[in-house]
C-alpha atoms as a PDB file:
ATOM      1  CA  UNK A   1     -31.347 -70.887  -6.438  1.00  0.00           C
ATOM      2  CA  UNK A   2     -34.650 -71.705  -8.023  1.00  0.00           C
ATOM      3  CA  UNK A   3     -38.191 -70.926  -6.285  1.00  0.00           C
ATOM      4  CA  UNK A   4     -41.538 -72.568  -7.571  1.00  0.00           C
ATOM      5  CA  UNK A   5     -44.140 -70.096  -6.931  1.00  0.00           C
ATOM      6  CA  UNK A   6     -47.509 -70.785  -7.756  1.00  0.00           C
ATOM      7  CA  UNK A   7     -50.161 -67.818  -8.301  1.00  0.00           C
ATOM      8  CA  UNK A   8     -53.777 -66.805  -8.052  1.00  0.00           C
ATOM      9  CA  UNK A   9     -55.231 -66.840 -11.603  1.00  0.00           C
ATOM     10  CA  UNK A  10     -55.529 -63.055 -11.485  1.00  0.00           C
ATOM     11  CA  UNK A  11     -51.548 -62.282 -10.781  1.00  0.00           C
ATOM     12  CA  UNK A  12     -51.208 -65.081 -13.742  1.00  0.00           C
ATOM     13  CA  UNK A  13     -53.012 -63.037 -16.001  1.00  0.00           C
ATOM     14  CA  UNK A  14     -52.152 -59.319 -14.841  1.00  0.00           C
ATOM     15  CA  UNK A  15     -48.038 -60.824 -15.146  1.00  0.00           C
ATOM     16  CA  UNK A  16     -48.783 -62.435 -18.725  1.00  0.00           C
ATOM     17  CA  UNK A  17     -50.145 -58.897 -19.973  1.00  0.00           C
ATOM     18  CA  UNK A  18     -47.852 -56.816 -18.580  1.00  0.00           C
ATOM     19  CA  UNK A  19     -45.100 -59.066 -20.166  1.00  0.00           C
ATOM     20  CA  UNK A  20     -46.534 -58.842 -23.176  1.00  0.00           C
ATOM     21  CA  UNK A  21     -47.035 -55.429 -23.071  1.00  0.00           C
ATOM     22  CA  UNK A  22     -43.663 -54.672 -22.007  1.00  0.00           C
ATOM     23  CA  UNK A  23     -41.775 -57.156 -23.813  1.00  0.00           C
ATOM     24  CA  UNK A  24     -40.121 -58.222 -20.515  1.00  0.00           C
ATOM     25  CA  UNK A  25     -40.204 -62.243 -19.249  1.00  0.00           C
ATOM     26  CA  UNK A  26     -42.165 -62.905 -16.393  1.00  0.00           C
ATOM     27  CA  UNK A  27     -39.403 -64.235 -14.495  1.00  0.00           C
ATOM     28  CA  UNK A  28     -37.800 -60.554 -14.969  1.00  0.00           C
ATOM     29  CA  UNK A  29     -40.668 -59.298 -13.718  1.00  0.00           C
ATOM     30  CA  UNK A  30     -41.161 -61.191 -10.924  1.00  0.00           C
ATOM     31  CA  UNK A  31     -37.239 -60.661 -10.120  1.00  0.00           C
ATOM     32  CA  UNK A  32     -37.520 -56.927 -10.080  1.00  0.00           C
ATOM     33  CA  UNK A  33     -40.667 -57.001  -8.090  1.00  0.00           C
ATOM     34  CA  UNK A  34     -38.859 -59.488  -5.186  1.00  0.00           C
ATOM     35  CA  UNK A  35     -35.841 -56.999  -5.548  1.00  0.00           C
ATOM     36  CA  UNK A  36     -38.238 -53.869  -4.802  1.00  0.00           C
ATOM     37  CA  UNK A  37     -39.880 -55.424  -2.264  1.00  0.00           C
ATOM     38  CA  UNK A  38     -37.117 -56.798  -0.325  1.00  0.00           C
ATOM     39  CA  UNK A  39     -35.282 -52.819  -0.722  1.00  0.00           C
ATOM     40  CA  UNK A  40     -38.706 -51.543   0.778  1.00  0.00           C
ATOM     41  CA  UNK A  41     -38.592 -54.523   4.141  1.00  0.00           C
ATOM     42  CA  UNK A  42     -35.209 -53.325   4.608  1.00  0.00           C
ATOM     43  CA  UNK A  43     -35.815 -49.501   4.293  1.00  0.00           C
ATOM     44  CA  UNK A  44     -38.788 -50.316   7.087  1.00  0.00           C
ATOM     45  CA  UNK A  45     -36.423 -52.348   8.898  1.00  0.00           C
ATOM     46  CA  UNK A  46     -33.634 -49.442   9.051  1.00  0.00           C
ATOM     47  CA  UNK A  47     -36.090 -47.249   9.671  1.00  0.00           C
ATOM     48  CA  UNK A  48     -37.843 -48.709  12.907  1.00  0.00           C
ATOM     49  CA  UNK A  49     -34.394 -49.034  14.106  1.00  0.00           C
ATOM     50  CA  UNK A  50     -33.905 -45.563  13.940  1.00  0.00           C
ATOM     51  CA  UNK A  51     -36.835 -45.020  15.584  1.00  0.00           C
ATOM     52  CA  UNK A  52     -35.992 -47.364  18.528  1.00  0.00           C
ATOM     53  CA  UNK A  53     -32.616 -45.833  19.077  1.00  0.00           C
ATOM     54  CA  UNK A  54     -32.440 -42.460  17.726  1.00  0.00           C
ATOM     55  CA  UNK A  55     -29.259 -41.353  19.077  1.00  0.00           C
ATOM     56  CA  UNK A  56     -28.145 -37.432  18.918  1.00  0.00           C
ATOM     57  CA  UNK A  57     -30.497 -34.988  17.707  1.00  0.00           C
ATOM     58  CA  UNK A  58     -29.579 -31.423  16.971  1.00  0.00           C
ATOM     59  CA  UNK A  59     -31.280 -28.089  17.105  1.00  0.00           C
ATOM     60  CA  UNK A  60     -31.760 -25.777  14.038  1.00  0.00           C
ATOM     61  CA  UNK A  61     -29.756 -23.370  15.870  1.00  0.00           C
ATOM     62  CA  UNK A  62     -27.018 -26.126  16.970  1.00  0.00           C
ATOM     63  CA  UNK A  63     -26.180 -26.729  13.266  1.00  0.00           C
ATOM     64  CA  UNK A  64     -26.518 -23.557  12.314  1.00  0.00           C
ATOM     65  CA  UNK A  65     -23.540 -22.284  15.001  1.00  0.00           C
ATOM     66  CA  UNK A  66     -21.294 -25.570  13.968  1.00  0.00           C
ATOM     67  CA  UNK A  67     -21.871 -24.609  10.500  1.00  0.00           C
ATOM     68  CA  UNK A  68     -21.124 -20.709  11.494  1.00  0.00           C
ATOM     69  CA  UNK A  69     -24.433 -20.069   9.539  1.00  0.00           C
ATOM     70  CA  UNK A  70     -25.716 -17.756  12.168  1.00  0.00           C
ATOM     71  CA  UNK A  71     -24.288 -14.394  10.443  1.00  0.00           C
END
């Protein structure tokens, strides 16, 4: 699938020198920061979940006596 994306003048020019400086191409560049990104939405995502619904929460000392760690 191909995206047209169309920057400010400033990412322009920060993504042309860091290309350069990196020998990277922008489009790998812009792939790996889409990639990132989209890890991070779901990691929030997943993570509010969690938060929502928590399910079962142990005590120290609960996984401590399942683990017989108490000794």
């Amino acid at each position: 699938m191909t995206y047209h994306l169309k920057f400010p003048k400033q990412i322009q020019n920060r993504l042309s020198f860091l290309a350069r400086e990196t020998g990277c191409k922008e489009d790998e560049i812009i792939q790996t920061a889409v990639l990132k990104h989209l890890e991070d939405l779901e990691d929030i995502r997943d993570a509010t979940e969690v938060l929502k619904n928590p399910g079962k929460q142990w005590t120290l000392e609960e996984v401590e006596q399942g683990l017989d760690l108490e000794n």
